[in-house]
C-alpha atoms as a PDB file:
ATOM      1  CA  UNK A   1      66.470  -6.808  11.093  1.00  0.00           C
ATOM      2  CA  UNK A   2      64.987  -4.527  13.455  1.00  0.00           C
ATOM      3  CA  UNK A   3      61.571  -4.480  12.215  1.00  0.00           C
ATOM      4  CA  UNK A   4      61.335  -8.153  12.564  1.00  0.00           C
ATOM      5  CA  UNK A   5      62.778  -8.039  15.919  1.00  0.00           C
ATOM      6  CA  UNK A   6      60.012  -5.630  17.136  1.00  0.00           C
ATOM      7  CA  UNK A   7      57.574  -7.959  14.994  1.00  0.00           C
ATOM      8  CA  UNK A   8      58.538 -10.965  17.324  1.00  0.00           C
ATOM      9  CA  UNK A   9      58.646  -8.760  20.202  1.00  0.00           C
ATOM     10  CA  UNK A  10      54.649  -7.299  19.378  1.00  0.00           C
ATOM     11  CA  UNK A  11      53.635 -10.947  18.412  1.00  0.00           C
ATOM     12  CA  UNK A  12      55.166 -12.582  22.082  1.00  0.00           C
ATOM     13  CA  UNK A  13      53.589  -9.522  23.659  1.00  0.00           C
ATOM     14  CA  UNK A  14      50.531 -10.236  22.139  1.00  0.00           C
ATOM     15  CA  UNK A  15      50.493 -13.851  23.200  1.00  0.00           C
ATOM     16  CA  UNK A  16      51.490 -13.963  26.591  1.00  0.00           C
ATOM     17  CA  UNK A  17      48.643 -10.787  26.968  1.00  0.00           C
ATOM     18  CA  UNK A  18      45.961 -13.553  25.402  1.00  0.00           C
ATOM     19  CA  UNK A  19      47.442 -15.964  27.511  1.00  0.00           C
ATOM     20  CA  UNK A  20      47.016 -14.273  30.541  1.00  0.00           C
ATOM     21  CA  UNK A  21      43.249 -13.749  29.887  1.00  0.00           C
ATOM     22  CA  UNK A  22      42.275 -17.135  28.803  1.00  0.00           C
ATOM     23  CA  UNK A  23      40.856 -19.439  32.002  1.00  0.00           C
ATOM     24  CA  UNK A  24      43.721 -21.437  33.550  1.00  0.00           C
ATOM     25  CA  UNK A  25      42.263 -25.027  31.889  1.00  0.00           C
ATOM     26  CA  UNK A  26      44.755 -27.129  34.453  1.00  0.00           C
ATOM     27  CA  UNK A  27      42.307 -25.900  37.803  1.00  0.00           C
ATOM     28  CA  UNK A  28      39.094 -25.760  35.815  1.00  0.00           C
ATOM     29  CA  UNK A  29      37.930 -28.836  33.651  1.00  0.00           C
ATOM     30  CA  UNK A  30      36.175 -26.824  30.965  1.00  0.00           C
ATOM     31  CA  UNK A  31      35.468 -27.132  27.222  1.00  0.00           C
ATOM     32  CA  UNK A  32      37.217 -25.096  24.737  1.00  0.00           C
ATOM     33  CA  UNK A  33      34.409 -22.012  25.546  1.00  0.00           C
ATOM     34  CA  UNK A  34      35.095 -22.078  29.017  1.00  0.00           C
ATOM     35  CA  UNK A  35      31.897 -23.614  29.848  1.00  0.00           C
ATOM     36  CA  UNK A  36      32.305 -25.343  33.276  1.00  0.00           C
ATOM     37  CA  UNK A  37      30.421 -28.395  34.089  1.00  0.00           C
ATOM     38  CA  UNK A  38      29.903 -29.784  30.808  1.00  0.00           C
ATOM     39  CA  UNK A  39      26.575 -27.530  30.779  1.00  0.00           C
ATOM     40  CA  UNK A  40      25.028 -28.630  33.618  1.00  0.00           C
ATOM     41  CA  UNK A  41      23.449 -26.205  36.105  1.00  0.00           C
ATOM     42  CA  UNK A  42      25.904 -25.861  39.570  1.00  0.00           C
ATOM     43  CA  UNK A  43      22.674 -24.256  41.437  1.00  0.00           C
ATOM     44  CA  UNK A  44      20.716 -27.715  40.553  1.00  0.00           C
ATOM     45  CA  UNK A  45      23.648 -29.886  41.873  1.00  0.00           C
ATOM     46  CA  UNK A  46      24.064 -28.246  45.579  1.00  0.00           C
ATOM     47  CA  UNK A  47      20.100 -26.693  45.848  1.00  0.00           C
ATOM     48  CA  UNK A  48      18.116 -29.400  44.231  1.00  0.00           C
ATOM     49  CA  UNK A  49      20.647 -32.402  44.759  1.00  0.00           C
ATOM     50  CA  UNK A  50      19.907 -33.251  40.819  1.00  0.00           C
ATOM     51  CA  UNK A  51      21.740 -33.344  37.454  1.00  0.00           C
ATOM     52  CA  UNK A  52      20.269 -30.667  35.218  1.00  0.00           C
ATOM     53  CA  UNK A  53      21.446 -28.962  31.880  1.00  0.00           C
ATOM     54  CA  UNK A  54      21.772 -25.288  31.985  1.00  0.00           C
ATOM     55  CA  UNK A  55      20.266 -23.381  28.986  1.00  0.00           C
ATOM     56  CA  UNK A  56      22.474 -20.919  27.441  1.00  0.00           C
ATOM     57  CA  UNK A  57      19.812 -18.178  27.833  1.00  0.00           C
ATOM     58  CA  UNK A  58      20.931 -18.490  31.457  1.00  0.00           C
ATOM     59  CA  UNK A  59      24.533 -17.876  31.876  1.00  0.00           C
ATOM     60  CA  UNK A  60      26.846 -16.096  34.266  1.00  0.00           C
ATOM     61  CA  UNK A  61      30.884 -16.157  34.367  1.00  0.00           C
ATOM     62  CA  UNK A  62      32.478 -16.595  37.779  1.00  0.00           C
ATOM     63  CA  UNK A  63      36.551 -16.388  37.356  1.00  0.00           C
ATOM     64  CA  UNK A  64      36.521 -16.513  33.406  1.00  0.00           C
ATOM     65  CA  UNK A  65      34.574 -19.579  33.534  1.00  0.00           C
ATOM     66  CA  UNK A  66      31.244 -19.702  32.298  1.00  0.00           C
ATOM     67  CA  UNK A  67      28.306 -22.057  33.963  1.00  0.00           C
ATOM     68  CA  UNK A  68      24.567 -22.548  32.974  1.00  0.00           C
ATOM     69  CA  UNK A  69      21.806 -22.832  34.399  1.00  0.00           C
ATOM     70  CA  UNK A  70      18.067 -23.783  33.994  1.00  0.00           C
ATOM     71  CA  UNK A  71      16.337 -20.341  34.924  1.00  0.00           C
ATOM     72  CA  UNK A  72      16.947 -16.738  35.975  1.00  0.00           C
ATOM     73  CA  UNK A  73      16.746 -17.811  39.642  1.00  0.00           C
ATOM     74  CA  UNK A  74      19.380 -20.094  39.236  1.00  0.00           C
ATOM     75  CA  UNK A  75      21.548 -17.735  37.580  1.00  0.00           C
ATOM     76  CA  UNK A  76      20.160 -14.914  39.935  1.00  0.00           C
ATOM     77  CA  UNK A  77      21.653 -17.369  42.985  1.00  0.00           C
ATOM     78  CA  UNK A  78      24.700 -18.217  41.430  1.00  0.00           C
ATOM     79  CA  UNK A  79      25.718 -14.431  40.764  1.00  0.00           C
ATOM     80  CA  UNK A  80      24.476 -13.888  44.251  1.00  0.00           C
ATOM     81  CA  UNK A  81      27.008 -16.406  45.695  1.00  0.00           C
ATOM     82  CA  UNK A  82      29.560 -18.023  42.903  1.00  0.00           C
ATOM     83  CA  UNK A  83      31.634 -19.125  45.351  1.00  0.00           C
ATOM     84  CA  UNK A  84      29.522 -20.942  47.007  1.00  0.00           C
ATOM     85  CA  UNK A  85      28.496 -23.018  43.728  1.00  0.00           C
ATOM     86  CA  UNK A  86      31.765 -23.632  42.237  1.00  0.00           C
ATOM     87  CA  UNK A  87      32.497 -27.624  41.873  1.00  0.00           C
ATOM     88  CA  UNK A  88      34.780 -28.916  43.710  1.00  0.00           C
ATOM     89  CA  UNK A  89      38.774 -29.567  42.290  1.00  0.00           C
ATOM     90  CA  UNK A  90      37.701 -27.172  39.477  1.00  0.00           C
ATOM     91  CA  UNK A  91      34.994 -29.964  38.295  1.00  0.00           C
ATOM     92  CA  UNK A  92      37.132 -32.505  38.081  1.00  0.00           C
ATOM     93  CA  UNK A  93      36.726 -36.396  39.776  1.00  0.00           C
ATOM     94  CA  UNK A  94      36.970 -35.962  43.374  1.00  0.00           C
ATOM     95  CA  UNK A  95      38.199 -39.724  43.440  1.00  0.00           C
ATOM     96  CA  UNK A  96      40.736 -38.959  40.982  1.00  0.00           C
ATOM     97  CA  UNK A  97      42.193 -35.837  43.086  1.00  0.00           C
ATOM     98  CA  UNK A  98      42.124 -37.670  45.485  1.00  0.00           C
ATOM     99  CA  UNK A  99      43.977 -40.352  43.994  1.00  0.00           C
ATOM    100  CA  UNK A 100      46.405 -38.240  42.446  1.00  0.00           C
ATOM    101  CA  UNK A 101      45.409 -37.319  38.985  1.00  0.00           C
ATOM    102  CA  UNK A 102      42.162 -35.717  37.037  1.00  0.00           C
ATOM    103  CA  UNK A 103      39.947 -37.277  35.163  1.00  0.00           C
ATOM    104  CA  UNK A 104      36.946 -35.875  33.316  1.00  0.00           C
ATOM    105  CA  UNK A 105      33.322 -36.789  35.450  1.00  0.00           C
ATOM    106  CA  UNK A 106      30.050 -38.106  34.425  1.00  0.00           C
ATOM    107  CA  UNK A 107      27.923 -34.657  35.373  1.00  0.00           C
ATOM    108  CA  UNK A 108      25.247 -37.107  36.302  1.00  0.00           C
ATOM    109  CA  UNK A 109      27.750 -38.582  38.975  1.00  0.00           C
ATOM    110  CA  UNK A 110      27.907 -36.874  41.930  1.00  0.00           C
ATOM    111  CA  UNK A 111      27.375 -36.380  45.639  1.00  0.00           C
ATOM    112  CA  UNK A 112      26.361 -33.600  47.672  1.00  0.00           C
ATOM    113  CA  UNK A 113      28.168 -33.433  51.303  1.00  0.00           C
ATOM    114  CA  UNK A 114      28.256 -30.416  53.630  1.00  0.00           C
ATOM    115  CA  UNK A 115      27.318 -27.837  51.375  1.00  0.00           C
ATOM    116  CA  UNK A 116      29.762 -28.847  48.636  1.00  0.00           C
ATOM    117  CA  UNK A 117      28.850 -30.944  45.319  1.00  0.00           C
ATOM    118  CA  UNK A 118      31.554 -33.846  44.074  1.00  0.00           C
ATOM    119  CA  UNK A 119      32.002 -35.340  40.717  1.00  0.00           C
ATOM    120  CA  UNK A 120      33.112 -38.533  39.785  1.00  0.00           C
ATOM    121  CA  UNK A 121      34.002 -40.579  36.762  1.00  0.00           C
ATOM    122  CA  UNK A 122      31.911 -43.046  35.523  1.00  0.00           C
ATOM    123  CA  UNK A 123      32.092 -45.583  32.225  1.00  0.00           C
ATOM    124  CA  UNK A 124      32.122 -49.350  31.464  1.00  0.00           C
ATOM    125  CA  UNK A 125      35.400 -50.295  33.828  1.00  0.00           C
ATOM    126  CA  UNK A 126      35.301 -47.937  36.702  1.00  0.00           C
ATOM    127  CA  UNK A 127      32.610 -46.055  38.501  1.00  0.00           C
ATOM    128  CA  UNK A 128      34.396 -43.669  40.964  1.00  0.00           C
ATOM    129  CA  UNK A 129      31.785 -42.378  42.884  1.00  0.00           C
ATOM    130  CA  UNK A 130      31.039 -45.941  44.139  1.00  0.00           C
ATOM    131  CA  UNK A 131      34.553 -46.406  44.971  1.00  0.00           C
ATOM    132  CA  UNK A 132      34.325 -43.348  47.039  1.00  0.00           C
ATOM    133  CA  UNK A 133      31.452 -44.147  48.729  1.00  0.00           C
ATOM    134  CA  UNK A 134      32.674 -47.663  49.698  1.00  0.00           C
ATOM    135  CA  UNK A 135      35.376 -46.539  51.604  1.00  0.00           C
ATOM    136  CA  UNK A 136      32.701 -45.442  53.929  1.00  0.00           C
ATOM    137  CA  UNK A 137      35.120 -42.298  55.169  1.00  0.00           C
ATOM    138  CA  UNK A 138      34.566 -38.878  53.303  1.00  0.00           C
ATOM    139  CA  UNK A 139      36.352 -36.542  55.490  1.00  0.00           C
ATOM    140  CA  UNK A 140      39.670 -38.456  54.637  1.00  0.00           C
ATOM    141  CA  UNK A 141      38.728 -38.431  51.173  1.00  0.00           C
ATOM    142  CA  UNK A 142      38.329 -35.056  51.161  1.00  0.00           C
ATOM    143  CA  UNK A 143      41.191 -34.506  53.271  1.00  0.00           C
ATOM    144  CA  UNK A 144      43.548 -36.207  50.829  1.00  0.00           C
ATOM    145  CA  UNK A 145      42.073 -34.754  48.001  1.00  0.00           C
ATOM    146  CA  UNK A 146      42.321 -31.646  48.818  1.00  0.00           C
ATOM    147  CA  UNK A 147      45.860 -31.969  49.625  1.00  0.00           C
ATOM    148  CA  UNK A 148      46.181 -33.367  46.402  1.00  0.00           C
ATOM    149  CA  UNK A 149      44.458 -30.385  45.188  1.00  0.00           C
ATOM    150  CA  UNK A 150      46.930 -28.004  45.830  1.00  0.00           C
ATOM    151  CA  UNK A 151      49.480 -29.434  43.644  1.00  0.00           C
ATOM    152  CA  UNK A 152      47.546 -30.894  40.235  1.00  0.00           C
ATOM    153  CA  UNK A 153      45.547 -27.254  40.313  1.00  0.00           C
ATOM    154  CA  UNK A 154      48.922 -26.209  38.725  1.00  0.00           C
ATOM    155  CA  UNK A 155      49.248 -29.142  36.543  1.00  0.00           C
ATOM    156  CA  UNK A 156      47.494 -30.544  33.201  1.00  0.00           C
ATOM    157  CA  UNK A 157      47.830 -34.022  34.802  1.00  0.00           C
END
């Protein structure tokens, strides 16, 4: 009985330890590699204002998530800097934060304000991004969002 007390005890040890070091997936949309940004290059979205897939020869990890990027200059910004590359709400739709729930963005959706890049959903029946740019007021999108933020950062939904 006491070996398999000491086995459960070594096996929940064990887990919570692996647990610990995996990425937090509720603030970061990322696949099951940690790869942030379905691929796509950060340092293309806020430097070059363009979509781009990352290569993996060019890859850096920033807060156990992993991003891409299309050349060593990217990378060699993006290690210079993380911080300043890392998507907004954890790469999740900034229309959805902001209206209370994450969704999963088109990487090819996006907008670039004040020195920050923004996802947004897109498919057949909704288009975020033009939703958010309709309401013709990004400061209280942002606002709300990021309010929002603070809360579904610690939530899967």
């Amino acid at each position: 009985m006491k070996q398999i007390i000491k086995s459960s005890i070594l096996v929940l040890s064990f887990l919570m330890m692996a647990t610990g070091l995996a990425q937090d997936k509720k603030a970061n949309n990322i696949d099951n590699s940690n790869i942030a940004l379905q691929g796509y290059s950060p340092v293309s979205y806020l430097d070059l204002g363009i979509a781009q897939k990352g290569l993996k020869a060019y890859k850096s990890e920033y807060d156990k998530v992993v991003y891409y990027f299309t050349s060593k200059e990217q990378k060699a910004a993006f290690d210079k800097n993380p911080q300043k590359y890392a998507p907004q709400y954890g790469g999740f739709c900034a229309f959805g934060v902001y209206a209370g729930a994450k969704f999963r963005p088109d990487p090819n959706k996006f907008i670039v304000k004040d020195g920050k890049y923004f996802l947004y959903l897109y498919n057949l029946e909704l288009d975020a991004q033009q939703l958010w740019l309709a309401e013709k007021n990004h400061n209280k999108l942002v606002k709300v969002a990021n309010t929002n933020w603070k809360k579904l950062k610690t939530t899967y939904n």
